[in-house]
Protein backbone atom coordinates (compact mmCIF):
# COMPACT_ATOMS: atom_id res chain seq x y z
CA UNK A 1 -109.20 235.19 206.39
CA UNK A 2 -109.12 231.66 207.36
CA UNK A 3 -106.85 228.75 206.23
CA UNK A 4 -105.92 229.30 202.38
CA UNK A 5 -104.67 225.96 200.37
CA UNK A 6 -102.92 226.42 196.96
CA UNK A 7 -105.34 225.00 194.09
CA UNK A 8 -104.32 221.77 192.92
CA UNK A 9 -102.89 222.52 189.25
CA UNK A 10 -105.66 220.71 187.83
CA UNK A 11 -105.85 222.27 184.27
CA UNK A 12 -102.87 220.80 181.46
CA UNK A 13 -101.14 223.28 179.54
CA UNK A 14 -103.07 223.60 176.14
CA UNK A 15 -100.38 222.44 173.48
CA UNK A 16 -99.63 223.19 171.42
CA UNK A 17 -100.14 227.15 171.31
CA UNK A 18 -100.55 229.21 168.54
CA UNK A 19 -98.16 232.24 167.73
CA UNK A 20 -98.52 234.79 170.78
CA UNK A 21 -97.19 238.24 171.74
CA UNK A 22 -94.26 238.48 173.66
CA UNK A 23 -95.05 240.53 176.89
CA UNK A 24 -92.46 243.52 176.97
CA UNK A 25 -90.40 243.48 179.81
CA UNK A 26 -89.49 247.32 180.26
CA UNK A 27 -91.96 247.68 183.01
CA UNK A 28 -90.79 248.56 186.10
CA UNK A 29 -91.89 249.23 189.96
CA UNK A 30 -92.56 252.87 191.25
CA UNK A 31 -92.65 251.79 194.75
CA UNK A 32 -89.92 254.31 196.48
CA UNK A 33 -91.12 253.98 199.83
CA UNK A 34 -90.20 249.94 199.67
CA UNK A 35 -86.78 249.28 201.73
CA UNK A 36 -83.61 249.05 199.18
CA UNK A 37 -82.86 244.88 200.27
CA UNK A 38 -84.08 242.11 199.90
CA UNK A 39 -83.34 238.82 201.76
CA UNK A 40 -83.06 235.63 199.32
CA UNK A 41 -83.21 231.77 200.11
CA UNK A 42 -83.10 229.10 198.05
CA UNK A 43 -82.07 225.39 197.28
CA UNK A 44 -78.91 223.90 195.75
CA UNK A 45 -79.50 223.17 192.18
CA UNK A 46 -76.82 224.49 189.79
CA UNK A 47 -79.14 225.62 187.00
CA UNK A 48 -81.71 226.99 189.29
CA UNK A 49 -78.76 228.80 191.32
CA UNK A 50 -77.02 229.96 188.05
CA UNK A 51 -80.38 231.20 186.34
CA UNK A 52 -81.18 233.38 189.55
CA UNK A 53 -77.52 234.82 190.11
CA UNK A 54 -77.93 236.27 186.62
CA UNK A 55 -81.41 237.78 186.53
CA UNK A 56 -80.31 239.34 189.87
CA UNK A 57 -77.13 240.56 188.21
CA UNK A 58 -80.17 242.17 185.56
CA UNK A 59 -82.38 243.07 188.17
CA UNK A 60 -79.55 245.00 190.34
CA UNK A 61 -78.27 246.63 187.26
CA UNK A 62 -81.67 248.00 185.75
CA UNK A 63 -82.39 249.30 189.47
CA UNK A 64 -78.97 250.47 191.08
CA UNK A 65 -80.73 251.53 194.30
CA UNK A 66 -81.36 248.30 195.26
CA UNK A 67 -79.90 245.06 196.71
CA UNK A 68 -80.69 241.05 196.48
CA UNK A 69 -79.25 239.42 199.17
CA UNK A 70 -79.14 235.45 197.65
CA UNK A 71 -78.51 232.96 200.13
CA UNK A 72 -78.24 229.42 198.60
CA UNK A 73 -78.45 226.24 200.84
CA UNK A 74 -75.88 223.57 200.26
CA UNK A 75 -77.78 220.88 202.59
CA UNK A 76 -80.74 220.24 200.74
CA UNK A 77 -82.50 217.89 202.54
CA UNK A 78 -82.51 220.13 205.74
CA UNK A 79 -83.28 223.49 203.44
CA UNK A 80 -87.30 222.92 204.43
CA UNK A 81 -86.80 222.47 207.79
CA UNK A 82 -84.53 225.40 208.02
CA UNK A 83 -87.31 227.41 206.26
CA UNK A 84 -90.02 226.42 208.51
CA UNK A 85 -88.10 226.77 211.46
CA UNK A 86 -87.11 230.20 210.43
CA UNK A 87 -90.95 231.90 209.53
CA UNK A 88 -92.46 229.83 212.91
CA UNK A 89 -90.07 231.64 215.08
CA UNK A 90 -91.23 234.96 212.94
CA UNK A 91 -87.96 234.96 211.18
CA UNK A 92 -86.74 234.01 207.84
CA UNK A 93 -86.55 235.24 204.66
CA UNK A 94 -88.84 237.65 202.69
CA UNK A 95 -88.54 235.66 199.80
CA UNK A 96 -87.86 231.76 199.15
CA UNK A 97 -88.31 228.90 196.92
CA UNK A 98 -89.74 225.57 197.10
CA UNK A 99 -92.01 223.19 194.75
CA UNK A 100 -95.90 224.15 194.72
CA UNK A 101 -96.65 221.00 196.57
CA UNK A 102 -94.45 221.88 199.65
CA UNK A 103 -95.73 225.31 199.30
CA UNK A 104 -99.05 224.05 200.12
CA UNK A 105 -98.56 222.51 203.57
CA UNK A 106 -96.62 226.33 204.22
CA UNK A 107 -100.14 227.90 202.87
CA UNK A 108 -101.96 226.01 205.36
CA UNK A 109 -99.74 226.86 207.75
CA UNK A 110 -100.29 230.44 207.61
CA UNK A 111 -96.93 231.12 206.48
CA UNK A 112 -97.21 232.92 203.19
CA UNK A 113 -98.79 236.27 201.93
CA UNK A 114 -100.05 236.95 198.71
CA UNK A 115 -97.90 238.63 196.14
CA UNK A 116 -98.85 242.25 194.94
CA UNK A 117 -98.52 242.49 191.12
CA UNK A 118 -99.68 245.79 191.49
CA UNK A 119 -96.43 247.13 193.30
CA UNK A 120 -94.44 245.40 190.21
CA UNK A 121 -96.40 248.24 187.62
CA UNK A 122 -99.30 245.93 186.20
CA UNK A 123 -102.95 247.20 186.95
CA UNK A 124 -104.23 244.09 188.09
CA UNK A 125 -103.72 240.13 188.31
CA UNK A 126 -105.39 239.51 185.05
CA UNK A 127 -102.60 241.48 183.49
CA UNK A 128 -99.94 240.10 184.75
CA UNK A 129 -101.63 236.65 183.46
CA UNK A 130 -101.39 237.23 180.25
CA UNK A 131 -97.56 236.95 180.37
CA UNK A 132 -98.48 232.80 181.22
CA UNK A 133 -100.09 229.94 178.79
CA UNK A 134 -103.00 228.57 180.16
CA UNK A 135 -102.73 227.17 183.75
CA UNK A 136 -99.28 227.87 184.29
CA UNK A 137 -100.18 230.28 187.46
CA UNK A 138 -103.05 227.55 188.71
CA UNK A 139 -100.62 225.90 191.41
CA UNK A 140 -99.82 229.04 192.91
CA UNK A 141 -103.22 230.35 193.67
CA UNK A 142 -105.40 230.21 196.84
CA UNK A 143 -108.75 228.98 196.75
CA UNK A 144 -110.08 232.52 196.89
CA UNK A 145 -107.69 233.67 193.06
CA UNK A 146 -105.02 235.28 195.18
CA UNK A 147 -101.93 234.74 194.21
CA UNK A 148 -98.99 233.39 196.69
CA UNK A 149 -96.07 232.83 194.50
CA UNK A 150 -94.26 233.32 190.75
CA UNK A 151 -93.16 230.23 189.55
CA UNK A 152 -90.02 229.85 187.52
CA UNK A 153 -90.06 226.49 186.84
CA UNK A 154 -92.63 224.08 185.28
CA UNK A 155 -91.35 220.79 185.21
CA UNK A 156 -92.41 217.54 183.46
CA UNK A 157 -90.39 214.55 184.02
CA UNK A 158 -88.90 212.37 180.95
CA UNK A 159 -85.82 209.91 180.45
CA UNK A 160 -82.87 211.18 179.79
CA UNK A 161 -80.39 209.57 177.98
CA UNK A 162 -76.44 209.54 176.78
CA UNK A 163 -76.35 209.06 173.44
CA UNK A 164 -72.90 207.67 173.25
CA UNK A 165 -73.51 205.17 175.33
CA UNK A 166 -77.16 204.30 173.66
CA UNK A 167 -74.52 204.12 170.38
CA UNK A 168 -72.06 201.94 171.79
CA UNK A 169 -74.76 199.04 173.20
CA UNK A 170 -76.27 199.28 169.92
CA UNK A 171 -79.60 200.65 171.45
CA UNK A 172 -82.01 203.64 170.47
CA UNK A 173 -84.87 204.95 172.00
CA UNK A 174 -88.24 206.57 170.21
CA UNK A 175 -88.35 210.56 170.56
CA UNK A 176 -92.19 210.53 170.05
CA UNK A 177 -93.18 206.90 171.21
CA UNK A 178 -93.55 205.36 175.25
CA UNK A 179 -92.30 202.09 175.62
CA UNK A 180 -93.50 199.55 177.91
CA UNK A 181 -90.70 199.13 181.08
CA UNK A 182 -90.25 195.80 180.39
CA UNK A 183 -88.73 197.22 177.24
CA UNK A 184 -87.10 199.79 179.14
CA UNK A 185 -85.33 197.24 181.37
CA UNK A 186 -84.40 194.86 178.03
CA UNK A 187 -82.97 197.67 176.78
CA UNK A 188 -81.20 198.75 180.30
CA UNK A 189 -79.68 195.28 180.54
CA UNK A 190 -77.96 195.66 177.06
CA UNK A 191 -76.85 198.91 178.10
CA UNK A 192 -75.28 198.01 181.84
CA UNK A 193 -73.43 194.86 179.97
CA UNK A 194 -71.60 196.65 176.78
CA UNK A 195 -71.32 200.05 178.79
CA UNK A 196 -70.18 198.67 182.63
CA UNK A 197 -72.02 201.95 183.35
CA UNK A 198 -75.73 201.86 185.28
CA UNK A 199 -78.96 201.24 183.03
CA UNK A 200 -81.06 203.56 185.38
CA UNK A 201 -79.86 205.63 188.35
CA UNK A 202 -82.06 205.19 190.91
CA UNK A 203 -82.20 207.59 193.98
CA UNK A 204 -81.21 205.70 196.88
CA UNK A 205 -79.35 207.58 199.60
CA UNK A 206 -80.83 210.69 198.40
CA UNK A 207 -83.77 213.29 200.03
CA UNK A 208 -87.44 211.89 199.81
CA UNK A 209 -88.37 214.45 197.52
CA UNK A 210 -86.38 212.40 194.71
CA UNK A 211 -87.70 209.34 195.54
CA UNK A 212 -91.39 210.28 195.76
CA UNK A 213 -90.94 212.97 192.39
CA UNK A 214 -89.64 209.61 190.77
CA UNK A 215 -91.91 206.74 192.42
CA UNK A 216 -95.08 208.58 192.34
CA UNK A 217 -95.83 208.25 188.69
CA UNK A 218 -94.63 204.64 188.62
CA UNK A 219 -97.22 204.34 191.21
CA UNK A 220 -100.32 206.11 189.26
CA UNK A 221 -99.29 203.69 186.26
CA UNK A 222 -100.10 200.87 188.24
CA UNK A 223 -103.05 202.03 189.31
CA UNK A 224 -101.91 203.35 192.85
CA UNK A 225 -102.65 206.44 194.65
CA UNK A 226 -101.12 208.28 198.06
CA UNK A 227 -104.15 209.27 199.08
CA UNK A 228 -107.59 208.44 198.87
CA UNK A 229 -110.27 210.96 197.90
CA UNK A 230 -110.29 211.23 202.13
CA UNK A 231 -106.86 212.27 202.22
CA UNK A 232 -106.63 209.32 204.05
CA UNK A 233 -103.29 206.59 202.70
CA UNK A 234 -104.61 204.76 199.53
CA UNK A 235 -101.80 202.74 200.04
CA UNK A 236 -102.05 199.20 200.63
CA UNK A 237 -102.69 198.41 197.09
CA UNK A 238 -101.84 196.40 194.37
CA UNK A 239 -100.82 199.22 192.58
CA UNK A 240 -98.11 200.03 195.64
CA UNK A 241 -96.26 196.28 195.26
CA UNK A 242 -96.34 196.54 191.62
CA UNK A 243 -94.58 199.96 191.94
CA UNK A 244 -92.10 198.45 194.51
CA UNK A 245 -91.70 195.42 192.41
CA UNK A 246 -90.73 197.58 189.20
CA UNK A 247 -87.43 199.14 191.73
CA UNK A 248 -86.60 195.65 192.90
CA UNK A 249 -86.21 194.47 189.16
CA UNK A 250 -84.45 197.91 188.12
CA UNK A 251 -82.17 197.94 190.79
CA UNK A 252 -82.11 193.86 192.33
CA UNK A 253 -83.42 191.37 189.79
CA UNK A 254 -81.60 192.98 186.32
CA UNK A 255 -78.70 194.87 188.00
CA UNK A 256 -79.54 197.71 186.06
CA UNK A 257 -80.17 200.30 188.97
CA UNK A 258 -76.91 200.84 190.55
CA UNK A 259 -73.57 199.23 191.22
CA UNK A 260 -73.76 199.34 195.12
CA UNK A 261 -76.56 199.88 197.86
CA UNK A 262 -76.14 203.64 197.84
CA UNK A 263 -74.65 204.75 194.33
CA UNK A 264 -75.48 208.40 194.85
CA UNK A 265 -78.00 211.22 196.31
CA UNK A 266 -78.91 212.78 193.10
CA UNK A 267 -79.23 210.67 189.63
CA UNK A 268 -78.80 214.01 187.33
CA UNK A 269 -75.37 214.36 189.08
CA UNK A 270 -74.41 210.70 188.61
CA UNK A 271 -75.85 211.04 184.94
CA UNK A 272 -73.65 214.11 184.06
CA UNK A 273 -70.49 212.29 185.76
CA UNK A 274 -71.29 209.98 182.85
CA UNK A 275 -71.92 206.67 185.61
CA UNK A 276 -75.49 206.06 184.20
CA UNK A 277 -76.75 205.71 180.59
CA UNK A 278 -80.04 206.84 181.85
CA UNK A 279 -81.77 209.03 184.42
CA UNK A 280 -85.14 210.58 184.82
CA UNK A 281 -85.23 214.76 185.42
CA UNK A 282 -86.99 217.93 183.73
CA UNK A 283 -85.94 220.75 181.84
CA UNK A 284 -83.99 222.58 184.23
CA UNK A 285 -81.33 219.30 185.00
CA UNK A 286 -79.66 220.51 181.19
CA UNK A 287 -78.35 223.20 183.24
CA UNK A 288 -77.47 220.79 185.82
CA UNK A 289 -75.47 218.62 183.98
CA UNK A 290 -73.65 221.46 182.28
CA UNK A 291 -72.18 222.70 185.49
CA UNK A 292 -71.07 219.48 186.31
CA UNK A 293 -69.56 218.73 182.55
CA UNK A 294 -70.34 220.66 179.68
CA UNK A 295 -68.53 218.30 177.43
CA UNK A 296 -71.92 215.83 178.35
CA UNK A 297 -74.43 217.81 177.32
CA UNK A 298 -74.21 217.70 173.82
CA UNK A 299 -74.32 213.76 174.43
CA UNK A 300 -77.25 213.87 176.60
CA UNK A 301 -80.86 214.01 174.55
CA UNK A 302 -84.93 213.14 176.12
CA UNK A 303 -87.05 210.54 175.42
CA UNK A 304 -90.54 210.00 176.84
CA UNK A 305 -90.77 208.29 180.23
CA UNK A 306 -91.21 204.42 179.90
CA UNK A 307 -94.87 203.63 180.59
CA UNK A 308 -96.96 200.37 181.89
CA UNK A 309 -99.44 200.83 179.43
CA UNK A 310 -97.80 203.52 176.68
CA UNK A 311 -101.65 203.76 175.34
CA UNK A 312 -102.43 205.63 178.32
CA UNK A 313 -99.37 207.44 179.63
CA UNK A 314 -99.09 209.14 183.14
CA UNK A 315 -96.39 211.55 184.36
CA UNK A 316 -95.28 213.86 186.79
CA UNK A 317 -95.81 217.56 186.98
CA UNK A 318 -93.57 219.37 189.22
CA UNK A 319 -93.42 223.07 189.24
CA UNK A 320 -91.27 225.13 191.73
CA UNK A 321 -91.46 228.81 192.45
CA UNK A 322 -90.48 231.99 194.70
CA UNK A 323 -93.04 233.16 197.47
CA UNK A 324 -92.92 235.68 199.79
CA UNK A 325 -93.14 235.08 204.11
CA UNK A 326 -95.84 236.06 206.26
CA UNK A 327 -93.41 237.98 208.01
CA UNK A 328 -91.68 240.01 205.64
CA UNK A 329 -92.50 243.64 205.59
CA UNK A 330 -91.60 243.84 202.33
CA UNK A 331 -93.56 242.46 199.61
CA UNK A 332 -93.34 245.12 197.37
CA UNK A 333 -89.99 244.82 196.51
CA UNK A 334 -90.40 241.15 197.04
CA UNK A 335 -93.41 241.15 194.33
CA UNK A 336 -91.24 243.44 191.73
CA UNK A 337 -88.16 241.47 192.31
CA UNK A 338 -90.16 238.06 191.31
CA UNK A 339 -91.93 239.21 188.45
CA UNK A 340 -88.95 240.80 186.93
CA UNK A 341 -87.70 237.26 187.63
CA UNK A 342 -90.55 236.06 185.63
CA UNK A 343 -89.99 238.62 182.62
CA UNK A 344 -87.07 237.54 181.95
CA UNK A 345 -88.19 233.46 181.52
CA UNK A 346 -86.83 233.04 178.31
CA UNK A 347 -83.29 234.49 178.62
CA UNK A 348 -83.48 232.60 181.90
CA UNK A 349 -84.55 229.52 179.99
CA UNK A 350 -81.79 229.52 176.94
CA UNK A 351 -78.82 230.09 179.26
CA UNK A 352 -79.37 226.91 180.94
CA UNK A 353 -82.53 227.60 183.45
CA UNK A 354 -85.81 226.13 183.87
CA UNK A 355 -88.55 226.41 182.08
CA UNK A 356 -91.11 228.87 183.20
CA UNK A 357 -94.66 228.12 181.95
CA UNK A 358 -94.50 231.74 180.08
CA UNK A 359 -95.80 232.20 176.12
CA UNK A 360 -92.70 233.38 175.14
CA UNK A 361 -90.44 230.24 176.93
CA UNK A 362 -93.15 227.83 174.97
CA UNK A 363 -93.38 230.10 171.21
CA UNK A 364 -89.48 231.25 170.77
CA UNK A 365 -87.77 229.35 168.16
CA UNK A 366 -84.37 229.13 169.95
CA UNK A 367 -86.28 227.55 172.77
CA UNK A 368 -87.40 224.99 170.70
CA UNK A 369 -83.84 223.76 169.72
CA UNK A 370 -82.86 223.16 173.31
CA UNK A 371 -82.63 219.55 174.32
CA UNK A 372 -85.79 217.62 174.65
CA UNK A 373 -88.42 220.77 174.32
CA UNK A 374 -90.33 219.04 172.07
CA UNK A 375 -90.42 215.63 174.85
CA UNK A 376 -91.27 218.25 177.78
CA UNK A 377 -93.71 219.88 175.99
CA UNK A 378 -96.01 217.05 174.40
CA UNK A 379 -95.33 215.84 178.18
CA UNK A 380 -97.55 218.57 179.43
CA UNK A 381 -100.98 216.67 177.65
CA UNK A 382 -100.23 213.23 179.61
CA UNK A 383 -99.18 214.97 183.07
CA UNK A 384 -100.77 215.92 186.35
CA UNK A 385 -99.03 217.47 189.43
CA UNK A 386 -98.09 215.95 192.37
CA UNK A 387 -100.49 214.61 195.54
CA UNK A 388 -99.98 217.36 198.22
CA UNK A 389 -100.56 217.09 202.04
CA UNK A 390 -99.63 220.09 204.82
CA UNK A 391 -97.75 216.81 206.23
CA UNK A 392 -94.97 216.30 202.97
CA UNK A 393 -92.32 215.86 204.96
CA UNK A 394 -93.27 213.12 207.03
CA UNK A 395 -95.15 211.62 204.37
CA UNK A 396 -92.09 211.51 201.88
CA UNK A 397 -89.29 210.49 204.84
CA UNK A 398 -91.72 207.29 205.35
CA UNK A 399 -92.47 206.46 201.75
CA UNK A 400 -88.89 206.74 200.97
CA UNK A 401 -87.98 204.78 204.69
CA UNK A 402 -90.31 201.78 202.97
CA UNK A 403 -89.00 201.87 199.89
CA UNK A 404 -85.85 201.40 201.07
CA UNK A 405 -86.59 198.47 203.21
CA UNK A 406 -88.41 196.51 200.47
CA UNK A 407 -85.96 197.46 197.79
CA UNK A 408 -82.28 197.74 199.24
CA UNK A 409 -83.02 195.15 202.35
CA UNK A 410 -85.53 192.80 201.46
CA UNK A 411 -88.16 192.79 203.91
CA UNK A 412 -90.96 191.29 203.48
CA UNK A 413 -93.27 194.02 200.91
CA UNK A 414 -96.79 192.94 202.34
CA UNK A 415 -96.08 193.75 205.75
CA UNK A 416 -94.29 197.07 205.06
CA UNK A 417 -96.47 198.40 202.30
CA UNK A 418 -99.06 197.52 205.62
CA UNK A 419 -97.09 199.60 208.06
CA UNK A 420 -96.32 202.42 205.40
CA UNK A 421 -100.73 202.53 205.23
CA UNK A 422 -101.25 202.74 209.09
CA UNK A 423 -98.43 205.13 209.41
CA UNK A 424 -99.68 207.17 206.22
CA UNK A 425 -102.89 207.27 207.79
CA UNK A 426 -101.65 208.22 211.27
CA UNK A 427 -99.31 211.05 209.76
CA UNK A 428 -102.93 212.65 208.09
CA UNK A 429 -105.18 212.48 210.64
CA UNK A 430 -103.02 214.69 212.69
């Protein structure tokens, strides 16, 4: 078989569902000749690392005679580079996570195998989909149906906000209405002066991944693409300096953004520290922000995602999952161990975790109550996943490299939204 690519997640969850069946999630593999262990990686997040140390506390339990071997990586803007380091030198995990976008370029680079459903007791694919609403397994398919990973997170990105502080500037925010940004930075300004606290946390000083997971949409609001349909840059565009121009009046113009060049690498953490009124994250930062203060998250609540033209919204899409390496000999295990994983989505999902695009995470009425379901979910009809390229590293290390030029030092935004192009262009016609 030649080169497989993951399918761009091109269909939107249909929302809202009607009533459906909860799969039952007794079923279990019958694959004794599979070794007993199985090696683990996966990036630092707290709810993501919480959710997983308790379904494998399940998993082991339910099936005594094996092992999962978790290793979580603390540096995690050098976890991808560890990964791909590892499975080129035929090394590596059998199992690991990363976003569907990343998981792409690792498709195309030969580095994943398909998962097995049928080692995990179901009698084909088809079955197993049933446990998912529409399109939630789309990203993680090959262009020939097979399919190379489970997610356990589906992820559109809102505003989150801290209510007490909204309270104490005098300022609310619609649960079911965009606003425009210039409303969104009125509203900021208010918030930074009676507060002291930021308006907006911003992601300076962080990975690229924040940057472009939080940039990107400003960008497609604007007008702007990464690529072009040549998969060539698309970048030297109005839409670009508009983009760049909304972060210099967040962060330079209004004094909103921050309260020095590099406030932090991660805005959920800042947010949950309580040093922002604002941030922008999915469902799975809740569990974030409760490891880092539970007394915060009954303060915290979502509102849709400011908008330039709230008539025609556009958001993010970001969905993350476990997939198995090319190398590993063992993907049965590997493929029972990640669909128990998925079985258990919404006990996962009401202790703090993600949530998994599964019919039960998106029908249970205790899901519902959790904060901002109802945001995340009417989300789903306005969003569209990310722009993937086998080259996301380099791509994202010099979109964030430009942004911080324009934005933190100044320099001049025609001729580096100009550079960013050629070098965007350079970096795909590898």
């Amino acid at each position: 078989m030649g080169k497989r690519q993951i399918a761009v997640l091109v269909s939107v969850l249909l929302l809202p569902l009607l009533a459906l069946p909860v799969f039952a999630s007794g079923k279990q593999a019958t694959a004794a000749e599979e070794p007993s262990s199985l090696d683990v990686w996966q990036h630092k997040e707290a709810g993501v690392n919480d959710m997983t140390k308790l379904i494998i506390e399940k998993y082991e339990a339910d099936n005594p005679d094996k092992e999962i071997k978790l290793e979580i990586f603390e540096e995690v803007a050098g976890y991808n580079t560890k990964l791909v380091t590892a499975i080129s030198g035929g090394g590596g995990p059998d199992v690991f996570d990363v976003n569907a976008v990343t998981a792409g370029a690792y498709d195309a680079r030969g580095m994943l195998q398909p998962v097995d459903v049928t080692k995990a007791g179901y009698g084909s694919l088809a079955e197993f989909e049933e446990m998912y609403v529409d399109g939630g397994l789309s990203a993680f398919k090959n262009s020939d149906g097979e399919l190379l990973g489970i997610p356990f997170e589906l992820s559109v990105w809102q505003l989150f906000v801290n209510t007490q502080y909204l309270r104490d500037a005098g300022v609310a925010f619609s649960k079911t209405e965009f606003i425009t940004w210039d409303e969104f930075i009125d509203r900021t300004v208010k918030l930074h002066a009676q507060t002291g606290k930021k308006g907006y946390q911003l992601p300076f000083g962080g990975p690229f991944g924040w940057y472009l997971i939080i940039w990107e949409p400003h960008l497609w609001q604007y007008g702007g693409r990464v690529f072009d349909e040549n998969q060539k840059s698309a970048l030297d565009s109005q839409g670009t300096r508009d983009a760049m121009q909304l972060w210099i009046d967040i962060y330079k113009n209004y004094e909103t953004g921050c309260t020095s060049e590099y406030p932090g690498a991660n805005p959920v953490f800042e947010f949950g520290q309580g040093d922002s009124a604002t941030t922008v994250a999915g469902p799975w930062a809740t569990g974030t922000i409760q490891s880092i203060d539970a007394d915060m998250v009954p303060k915290l609540d979502v509102v849709p995602l400011p908008q330039v033209n709230p008539s025609d919204p556009k958001l993010v899409m970001n969905s993350w999952g476990n997939f198995v390496n090319v190398h590993s000999e063992k993907v049965g295990l590997a493929s029972q161990f990640m669909s128990y994983f998925a079985r258990h989505s919404l006990e996962a999902f009401l202790a703090g975790g993600p949530m998994m695009p599964t019919k039960e995470v998106f029908t249970d009425p205790k899901a519902k109550d959790k904060p901002g379901f109802a945001v995340f979910q009417d989300g789903l009809k306005y969003a569209k996943a990310r722009e993937g390229t086998p080259y996301y590293d380099e791509t994202g290390e010099a979109i964030k490299n430009t942004i911080d030029s324009i934005v933190l030092f100044g320099n001049d935004m025609d001729q580096e939204v100009r550079k960013l192009h050629a070098e965007i262009s350079r970096i795909q016609s590898q």
